[in-house]
C-alpha atoms as a PDB file:
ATOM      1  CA  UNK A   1      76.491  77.337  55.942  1.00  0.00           C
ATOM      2  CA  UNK A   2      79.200  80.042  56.385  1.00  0.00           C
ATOM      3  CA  UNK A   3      77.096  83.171  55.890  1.00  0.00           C
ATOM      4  CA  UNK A   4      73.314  83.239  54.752  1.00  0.00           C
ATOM      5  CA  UNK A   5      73.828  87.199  54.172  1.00  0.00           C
ATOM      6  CA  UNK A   6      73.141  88.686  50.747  1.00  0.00           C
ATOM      7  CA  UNK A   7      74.675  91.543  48.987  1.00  0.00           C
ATOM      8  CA  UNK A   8      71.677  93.610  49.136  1.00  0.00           C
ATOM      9  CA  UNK A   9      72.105  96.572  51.515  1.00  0.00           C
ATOM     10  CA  UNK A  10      69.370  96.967  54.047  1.00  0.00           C
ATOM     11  CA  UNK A  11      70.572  99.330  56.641  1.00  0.00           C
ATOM     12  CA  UNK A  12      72.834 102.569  55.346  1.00  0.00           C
ATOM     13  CA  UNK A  13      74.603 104.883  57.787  1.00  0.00           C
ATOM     14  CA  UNK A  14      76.810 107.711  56.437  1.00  0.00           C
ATOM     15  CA  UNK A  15      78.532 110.379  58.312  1.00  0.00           C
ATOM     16  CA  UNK A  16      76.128 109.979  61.186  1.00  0.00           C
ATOM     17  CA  UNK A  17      76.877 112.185  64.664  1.00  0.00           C
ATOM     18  CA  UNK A  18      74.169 112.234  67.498  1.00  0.00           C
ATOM     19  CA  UNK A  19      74.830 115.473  70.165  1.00  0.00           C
ATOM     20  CA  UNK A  20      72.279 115.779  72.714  1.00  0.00           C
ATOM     21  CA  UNK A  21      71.921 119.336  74.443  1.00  0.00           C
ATOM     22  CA  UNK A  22      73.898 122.575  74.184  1.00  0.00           C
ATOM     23  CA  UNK A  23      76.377 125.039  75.424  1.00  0.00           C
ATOM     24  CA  UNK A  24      77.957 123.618  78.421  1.00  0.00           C
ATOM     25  CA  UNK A  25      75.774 120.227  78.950  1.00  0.00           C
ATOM     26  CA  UNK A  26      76.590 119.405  75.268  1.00  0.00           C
ATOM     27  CA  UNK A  27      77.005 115.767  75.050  1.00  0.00           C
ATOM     28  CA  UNK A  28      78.089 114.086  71.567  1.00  0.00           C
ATOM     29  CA  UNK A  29      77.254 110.887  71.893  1.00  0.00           C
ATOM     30  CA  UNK A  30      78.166 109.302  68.198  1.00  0.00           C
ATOM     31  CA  UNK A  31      80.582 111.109  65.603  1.00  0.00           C
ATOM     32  CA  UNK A  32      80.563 110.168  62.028  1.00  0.00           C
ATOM     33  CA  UNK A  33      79.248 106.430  62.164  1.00  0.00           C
ATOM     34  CA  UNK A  34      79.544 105.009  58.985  1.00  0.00           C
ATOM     35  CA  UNK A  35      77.975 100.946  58.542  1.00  0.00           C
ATOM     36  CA  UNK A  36      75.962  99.192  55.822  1.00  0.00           C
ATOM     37  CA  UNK A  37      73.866  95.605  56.944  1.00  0.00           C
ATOM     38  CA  UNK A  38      73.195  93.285  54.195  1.00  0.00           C
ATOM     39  CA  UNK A  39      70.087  91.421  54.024  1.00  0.00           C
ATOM     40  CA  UNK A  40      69.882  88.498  56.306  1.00  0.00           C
ATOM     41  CA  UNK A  41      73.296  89.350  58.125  1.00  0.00           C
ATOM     42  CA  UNK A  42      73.471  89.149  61.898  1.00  0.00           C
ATOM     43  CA  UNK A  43      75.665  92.147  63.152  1.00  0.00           C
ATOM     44  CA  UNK A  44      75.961  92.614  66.768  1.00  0.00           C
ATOM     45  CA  UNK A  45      77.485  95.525  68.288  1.00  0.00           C
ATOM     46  CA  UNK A  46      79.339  96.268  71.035  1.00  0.00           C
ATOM     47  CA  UNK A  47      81.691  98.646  73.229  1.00  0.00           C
ATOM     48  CA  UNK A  48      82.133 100.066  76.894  1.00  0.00           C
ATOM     49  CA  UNK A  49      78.941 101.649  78.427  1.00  0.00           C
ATOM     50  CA  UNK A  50      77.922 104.979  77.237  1.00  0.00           C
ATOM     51  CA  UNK A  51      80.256 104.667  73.786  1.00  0.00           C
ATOM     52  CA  UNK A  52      76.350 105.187  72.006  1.00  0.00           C
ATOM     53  CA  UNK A  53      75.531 101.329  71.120  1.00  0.00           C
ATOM     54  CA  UNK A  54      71.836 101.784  72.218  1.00  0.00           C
ATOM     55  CA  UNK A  55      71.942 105.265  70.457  1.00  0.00           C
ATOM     56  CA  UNK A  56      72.630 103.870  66.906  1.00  0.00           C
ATOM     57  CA  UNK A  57      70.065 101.242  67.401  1.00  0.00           C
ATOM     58  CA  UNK A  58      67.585 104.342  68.321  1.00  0.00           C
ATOM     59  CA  UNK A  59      68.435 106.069  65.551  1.00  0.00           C
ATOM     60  CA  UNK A  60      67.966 103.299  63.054  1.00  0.00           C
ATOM     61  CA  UNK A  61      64.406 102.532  64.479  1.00  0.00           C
ATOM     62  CA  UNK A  62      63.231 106.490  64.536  1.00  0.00           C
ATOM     63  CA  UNK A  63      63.191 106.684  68.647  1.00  0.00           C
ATOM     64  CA  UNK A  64      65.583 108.854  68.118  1.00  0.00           C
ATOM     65  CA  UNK A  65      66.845 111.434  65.195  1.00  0.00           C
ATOM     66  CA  UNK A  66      70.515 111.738  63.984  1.00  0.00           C
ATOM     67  CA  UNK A  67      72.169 115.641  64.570  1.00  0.00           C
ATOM     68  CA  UNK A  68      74.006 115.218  60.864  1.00  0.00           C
ATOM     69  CA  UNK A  69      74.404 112.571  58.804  1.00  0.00           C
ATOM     70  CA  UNK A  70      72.130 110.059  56.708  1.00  0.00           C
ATOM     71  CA  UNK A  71      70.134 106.463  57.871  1.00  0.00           C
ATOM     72  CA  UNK A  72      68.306 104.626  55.093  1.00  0.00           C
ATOM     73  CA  UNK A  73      66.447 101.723  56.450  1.00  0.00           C
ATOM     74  CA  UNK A  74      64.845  99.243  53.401  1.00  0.00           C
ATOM     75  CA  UNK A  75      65.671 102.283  51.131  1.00  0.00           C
ATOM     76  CA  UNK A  76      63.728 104.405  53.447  1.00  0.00           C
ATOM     77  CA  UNK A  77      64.161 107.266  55.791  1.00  0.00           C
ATOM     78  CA  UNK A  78      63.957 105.348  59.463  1.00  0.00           C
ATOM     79  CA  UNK A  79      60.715 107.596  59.849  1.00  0.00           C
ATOM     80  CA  UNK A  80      58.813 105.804  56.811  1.00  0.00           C
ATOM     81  CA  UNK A  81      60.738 102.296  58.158  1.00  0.00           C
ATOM     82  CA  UNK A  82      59.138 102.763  61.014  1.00  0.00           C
ATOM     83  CA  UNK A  83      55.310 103.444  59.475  1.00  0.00           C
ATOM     84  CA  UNK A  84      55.931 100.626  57.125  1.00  0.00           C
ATOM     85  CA  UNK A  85      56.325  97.841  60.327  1.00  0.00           C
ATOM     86  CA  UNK A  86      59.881  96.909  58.545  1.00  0.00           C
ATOM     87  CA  UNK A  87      61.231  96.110  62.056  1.00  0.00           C
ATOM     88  CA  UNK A  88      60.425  94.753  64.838  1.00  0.00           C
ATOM     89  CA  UNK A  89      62.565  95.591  68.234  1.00  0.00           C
ATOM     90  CA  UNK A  90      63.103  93.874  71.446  1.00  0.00           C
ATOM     91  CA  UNK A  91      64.438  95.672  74.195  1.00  0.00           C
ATOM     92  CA  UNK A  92      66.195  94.614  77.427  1.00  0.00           C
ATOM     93  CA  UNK A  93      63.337  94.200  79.305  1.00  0.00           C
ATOM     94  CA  UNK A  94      60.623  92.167  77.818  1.00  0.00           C
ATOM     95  CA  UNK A  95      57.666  94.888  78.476  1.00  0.00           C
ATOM     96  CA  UNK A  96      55.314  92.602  78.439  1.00  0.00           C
ATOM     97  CA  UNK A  97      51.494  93.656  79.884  1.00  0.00           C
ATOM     98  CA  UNK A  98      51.144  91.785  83.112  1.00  0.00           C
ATOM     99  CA  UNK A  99      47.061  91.470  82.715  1.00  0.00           C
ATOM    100  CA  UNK A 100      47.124  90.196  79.524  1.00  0.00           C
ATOM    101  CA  UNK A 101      47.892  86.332  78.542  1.00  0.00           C
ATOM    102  CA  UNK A 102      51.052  85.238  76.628  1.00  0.00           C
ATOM    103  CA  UNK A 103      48.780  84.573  73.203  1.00  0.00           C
ATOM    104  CA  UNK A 104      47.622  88.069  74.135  1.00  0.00           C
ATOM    105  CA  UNK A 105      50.545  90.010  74.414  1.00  0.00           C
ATOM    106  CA  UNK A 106      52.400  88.475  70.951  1.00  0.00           C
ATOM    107  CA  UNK A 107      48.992  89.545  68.863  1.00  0.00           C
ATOM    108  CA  UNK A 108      49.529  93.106  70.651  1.00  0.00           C
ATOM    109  CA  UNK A 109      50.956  94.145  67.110  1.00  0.00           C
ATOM    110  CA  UNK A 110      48.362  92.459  64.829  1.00  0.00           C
ATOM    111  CA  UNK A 111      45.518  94.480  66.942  1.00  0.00           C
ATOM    112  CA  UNK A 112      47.591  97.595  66.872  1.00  0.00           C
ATOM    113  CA  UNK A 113      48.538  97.265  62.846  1.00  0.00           C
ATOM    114  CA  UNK A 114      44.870  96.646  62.807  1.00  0.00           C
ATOM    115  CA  UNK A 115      45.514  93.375  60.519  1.00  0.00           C
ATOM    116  CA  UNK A 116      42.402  90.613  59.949  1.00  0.00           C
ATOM    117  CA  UNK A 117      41.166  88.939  62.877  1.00  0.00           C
ATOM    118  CA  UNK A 118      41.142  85.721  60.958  1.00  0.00           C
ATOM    119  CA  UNK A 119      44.627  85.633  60.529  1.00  0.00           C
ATOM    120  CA  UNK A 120      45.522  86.636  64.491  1.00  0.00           C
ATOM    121  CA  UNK A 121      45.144  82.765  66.198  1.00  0.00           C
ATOM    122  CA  UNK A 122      47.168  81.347  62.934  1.00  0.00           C
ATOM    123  CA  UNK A 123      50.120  84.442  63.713  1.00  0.00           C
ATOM    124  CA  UNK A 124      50.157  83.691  67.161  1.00  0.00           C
ATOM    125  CA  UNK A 125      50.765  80.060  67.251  1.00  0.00           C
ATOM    126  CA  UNK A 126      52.988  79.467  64.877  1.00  0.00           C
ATOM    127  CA  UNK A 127      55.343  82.358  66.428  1.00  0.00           C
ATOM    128  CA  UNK A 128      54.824  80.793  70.203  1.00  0.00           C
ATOM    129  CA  UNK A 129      56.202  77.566  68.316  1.00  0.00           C
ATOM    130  CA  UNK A 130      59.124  79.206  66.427  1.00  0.00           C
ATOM    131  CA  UNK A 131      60.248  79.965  70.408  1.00  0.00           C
ATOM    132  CA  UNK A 132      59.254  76.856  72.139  1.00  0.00           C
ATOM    133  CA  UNK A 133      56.383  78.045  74.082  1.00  0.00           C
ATOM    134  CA  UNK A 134      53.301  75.986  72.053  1.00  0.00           C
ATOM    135  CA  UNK A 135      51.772  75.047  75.646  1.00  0.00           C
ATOM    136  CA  UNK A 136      51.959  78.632  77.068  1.00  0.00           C
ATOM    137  CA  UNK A 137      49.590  80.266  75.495  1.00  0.00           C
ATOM    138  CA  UNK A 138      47.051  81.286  78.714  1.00  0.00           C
ATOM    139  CA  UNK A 139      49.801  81.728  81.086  1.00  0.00           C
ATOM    140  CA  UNK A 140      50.272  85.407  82.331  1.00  0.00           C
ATOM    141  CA  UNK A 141      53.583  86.782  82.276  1.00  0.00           C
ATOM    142  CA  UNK A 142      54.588  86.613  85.891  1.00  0.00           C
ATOM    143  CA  UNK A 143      53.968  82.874  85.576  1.00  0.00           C
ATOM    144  CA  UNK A 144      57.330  82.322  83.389  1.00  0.00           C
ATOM    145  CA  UNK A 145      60.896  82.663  83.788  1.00  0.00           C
ATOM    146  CA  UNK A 146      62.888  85.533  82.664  1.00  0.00           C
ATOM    147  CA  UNK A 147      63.816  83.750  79.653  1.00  0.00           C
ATOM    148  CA  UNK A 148      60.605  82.912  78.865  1.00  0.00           C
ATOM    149  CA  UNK A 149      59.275  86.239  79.019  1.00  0.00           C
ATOM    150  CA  UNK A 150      62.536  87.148  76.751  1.00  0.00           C
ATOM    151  CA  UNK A 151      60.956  84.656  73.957  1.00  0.00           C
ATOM    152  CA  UNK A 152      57.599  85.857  74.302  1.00  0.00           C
ATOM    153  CA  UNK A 153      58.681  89.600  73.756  1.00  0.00           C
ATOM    154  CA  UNK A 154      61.193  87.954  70.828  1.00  0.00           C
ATOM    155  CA  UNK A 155      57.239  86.432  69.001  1.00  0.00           C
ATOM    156  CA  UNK A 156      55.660  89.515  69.463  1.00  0.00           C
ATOM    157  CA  UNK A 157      58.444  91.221  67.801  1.00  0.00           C
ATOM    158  CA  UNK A 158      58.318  88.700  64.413  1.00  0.00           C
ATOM    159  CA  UNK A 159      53.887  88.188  65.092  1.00  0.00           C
ATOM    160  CA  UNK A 160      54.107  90.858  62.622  1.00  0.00           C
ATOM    161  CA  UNK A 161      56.608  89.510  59.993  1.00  0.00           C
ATOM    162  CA  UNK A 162      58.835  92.430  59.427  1.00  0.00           C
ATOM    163  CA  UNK A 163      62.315  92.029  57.428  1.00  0.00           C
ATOM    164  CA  UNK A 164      64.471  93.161  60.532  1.00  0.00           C
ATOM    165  CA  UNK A 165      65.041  92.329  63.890  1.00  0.00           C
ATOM    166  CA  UNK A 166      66.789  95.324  66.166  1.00  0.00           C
ATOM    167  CA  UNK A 167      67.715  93.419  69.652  1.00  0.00           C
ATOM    168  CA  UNK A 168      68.753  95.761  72.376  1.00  0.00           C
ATOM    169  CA  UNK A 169      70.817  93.977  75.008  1.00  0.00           C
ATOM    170  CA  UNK A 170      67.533  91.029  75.443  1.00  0.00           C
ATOM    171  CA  UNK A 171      69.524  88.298  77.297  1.00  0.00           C
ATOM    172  CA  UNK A 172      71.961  91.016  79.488  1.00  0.00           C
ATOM    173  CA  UNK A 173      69.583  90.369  82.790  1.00  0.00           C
ATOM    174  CA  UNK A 174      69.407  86.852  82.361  1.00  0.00           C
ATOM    175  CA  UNK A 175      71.430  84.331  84.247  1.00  0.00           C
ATOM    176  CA  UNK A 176      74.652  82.757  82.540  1.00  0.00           C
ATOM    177  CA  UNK A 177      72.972  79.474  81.348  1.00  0.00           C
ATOM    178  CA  UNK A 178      69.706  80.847  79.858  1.00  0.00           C
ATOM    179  CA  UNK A 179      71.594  83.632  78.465  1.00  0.00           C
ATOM    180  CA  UNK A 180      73.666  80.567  76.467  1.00  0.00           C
ATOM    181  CA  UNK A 181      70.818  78.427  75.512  1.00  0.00           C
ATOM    182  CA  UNK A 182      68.765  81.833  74.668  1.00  0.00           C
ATOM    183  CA  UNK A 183      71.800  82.646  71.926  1.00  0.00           C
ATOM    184  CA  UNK A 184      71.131  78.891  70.515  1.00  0.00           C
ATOM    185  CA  UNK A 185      67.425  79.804  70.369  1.00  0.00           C
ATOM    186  CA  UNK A 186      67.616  82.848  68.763  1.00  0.00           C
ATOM    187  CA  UNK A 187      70.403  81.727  66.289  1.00  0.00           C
ATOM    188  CA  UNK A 188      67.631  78.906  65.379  1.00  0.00           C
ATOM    189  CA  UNK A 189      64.818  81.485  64.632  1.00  0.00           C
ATOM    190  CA  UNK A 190      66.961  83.474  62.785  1.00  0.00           C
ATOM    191  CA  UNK A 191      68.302  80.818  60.352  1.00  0.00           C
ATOM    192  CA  UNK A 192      65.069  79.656  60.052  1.00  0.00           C
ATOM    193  CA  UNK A 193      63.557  82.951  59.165  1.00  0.00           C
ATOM    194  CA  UNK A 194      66.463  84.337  57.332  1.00  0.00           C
ATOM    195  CA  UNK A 195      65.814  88.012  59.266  1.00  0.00           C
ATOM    196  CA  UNK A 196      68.336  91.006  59.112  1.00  0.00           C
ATOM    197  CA  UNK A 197      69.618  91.353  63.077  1.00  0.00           C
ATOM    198  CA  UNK A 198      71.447  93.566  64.622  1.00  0.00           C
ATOM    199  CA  UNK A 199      72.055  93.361  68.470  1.00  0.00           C
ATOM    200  CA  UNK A 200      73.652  95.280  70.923  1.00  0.00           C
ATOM    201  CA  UNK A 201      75.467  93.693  73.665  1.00  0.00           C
ATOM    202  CA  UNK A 202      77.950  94.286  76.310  1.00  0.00           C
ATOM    203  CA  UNK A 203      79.383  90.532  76.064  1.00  0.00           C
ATOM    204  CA  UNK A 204      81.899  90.282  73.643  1.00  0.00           C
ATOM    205  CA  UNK A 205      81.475  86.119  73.698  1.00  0.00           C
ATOM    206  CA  UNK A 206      77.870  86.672  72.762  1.00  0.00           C
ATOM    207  CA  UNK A 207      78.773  89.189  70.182  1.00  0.00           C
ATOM    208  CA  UNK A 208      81.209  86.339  68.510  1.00  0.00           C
ATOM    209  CA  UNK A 209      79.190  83.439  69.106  1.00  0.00           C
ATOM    210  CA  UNK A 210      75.819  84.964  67.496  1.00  0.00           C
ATOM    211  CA  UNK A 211      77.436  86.743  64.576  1.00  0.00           C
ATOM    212  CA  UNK A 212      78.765  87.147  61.048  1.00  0.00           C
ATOM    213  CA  UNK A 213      80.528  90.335  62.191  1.00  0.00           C
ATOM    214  CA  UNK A 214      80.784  92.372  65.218  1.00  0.00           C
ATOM    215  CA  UNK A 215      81.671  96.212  65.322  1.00  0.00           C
ATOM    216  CA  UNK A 216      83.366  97.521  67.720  1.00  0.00           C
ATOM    217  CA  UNK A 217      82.697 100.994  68.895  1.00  0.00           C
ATOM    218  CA  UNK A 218      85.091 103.570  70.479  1.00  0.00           C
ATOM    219  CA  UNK A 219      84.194 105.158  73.819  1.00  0.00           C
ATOM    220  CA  UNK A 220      82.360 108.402  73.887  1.00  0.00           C
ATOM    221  CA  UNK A 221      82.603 110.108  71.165  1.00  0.00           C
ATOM    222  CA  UNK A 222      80.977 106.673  69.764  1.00  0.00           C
ATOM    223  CA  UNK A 223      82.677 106.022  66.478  1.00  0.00           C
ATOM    224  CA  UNK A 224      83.657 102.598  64.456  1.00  0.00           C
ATOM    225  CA  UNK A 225      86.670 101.210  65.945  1.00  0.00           C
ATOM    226  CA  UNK A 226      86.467  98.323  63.775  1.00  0.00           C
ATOM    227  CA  UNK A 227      84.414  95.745  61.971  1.00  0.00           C
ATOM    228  CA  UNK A 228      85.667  92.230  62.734  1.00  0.00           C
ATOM    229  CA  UNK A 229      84.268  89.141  60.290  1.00  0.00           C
ATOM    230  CA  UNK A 230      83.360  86.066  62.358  1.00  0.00           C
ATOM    231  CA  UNK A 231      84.103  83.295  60.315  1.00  0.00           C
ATOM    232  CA  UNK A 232      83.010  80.461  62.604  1.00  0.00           C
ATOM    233  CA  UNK A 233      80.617  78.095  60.833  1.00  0.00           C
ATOM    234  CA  UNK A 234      76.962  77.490  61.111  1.00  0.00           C
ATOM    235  CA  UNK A 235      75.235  76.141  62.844  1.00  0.00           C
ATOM    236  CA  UNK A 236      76.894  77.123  66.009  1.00  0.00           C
ATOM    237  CA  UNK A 237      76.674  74.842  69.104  1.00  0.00           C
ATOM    238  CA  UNK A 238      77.631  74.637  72.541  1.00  0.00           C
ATOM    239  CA  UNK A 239      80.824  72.723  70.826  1.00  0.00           C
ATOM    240  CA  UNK A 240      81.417  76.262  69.147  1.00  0.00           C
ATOM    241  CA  UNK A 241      82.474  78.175  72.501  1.00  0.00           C
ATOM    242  CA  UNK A 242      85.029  75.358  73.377  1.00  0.00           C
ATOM    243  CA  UNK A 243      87.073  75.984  69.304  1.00  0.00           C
ATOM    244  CA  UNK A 244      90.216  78.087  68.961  1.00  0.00           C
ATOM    245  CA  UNK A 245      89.038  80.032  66.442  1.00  0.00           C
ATOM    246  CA  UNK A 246      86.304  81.173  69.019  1.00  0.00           C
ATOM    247  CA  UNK A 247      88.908  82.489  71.322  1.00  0.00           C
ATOM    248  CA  UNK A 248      91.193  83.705  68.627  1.00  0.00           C
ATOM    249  CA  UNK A 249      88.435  86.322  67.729  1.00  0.00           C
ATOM    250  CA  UNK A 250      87.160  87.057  71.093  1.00  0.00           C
ATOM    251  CA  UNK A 251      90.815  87.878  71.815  1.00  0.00           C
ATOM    252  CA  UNK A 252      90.855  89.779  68.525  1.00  0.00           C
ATOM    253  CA  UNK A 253      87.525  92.011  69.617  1.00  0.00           C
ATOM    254  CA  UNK A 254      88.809  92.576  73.100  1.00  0.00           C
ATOM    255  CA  UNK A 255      92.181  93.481  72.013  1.00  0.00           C
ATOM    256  CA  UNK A 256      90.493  96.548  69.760  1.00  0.00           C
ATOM    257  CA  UNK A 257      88.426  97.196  72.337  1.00  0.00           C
ATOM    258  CA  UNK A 258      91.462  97.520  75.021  1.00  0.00           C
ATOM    259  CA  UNK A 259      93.330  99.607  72.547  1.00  0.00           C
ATOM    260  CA  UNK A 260      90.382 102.256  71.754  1.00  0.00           C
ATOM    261  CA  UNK A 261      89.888 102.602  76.055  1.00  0.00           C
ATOM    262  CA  UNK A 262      93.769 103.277  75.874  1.00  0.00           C
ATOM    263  CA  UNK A 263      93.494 106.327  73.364  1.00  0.00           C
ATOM    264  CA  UNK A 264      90.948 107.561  74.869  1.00  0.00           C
ATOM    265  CA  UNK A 265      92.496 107.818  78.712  1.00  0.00           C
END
């Protein structure tokens, strides 16, 4: 398997800017973003701090509104994506409630979205066993690792079973090991679902190893530098990082990425 993706268009941006505030504090943070995710592609995103990354995930999942511009999500305005449960997002930090067990905190959604009780246990399991954590269920958050927090906040995010997955940095406070073994997990769950991801990341070796292309964005003003296709086959190993055609497109990212920083000094 080279690319799972189809050719049906689940996330639309067009002529997109973001500017937050006025007059003299006038920030713009993205200027005319233009990017369309197929269904079931992996896109990850990346670019120096503050180029608007986070930003374009907000907009896409309605935390945030665009200044100009146009976001269909699932043929939908991001506002309606959002009331129709067509995403789920995961967020640096896992957020998960301290008081509440593991099984508790991945049926959070189910209780929220106020779906039968019957189906909650059946949910719950089966997405504690998609992330390896079948004999976790009772343990309280502080009682796991930070990556297995990470997974837990990862099954709440799917408990639900929307189409879309929008990852905000998840592994960027976790150590360099079970960031690497959390890529293999999550490349797992989403071959096995067949999900739409994109993820933001400041690693441009995560961005490569994860993805079927990675766009690069320009500092602030955030704009598309460019989209680069990963053509590394799947399934991706630990074998995958050691290849030359791995380092030939990390070079390629980080050499846009070095030219974009050099315009914009």
């Amino acid at each position: 398997m080279t690319n799972p993706a189809s050719s049906t268009p689940i996330i639309e941006i067009q002529g997109v800017h973001k500017v937050f505030g006025s007059g003299p504090d006038r920030v713009v943070a993205l200027q005319d973003v233009n990017l369309t995710v197929h269904a079931g592609e992996f896109v990850s995103i990346v670019g120096p701090s503050g180029c608007g990354k986070s930003t374009l995930l907000r907009l896409i999942s309605d935390l945030l509104q665009a200044t100009q511009g146009e976001i269909r999500v699932n043929g939908k305005t991001p506002h309606q994506a959002r009331l129709d449960r067509d995403y789920g997002f995961v967020f640096q930090a896992p957020t998960l409630y301290e008081w509440r067990t593991v099984h508790r905190n991945v049926r959070l959604p189910l209780e929220v979205m106020q779906v039968d009780r019957s189906q909650w246990r059946e949910r719950v399991t089966k997405m504690l066993s998609m992330v390896g954590l079948d004999d976790f269920h009772n343990h309280y958050p502080w009682q796991l690792s930070g990556g297995m927090q990470q997974r837990v906040s990862i099954a709440r995010a799917l408990v639900f079973e929307p189409p879309m997955l929008l990852m905000d940095e998840p592994f960027g406070a976790l150590d360099e090991f079970t960031r690497e073994n959390m890529n293999l997990e999550l490349l797992r769950i989403w071959e096995q679902t067949g999900k739409t991801i994109v993820f933001v990341t400041h690693s441009i070796p995560e961005a490569v190893f994860l993805s079927n292309r990675v766009v690069v964005m320009s500092p602030r003003p955030g704009r598309i530098a460019s989209i680069v296709p990963i053509d590394l086959p799947y399934p991706r190993t630990f074998e995958t990082r050691e290849s030359e055609r791995y380092f030939e497109l990390m070079t390629e990212v980080r050499e846009t990425l070095k030219e974009e920083f050099t315009k914009a000094v």
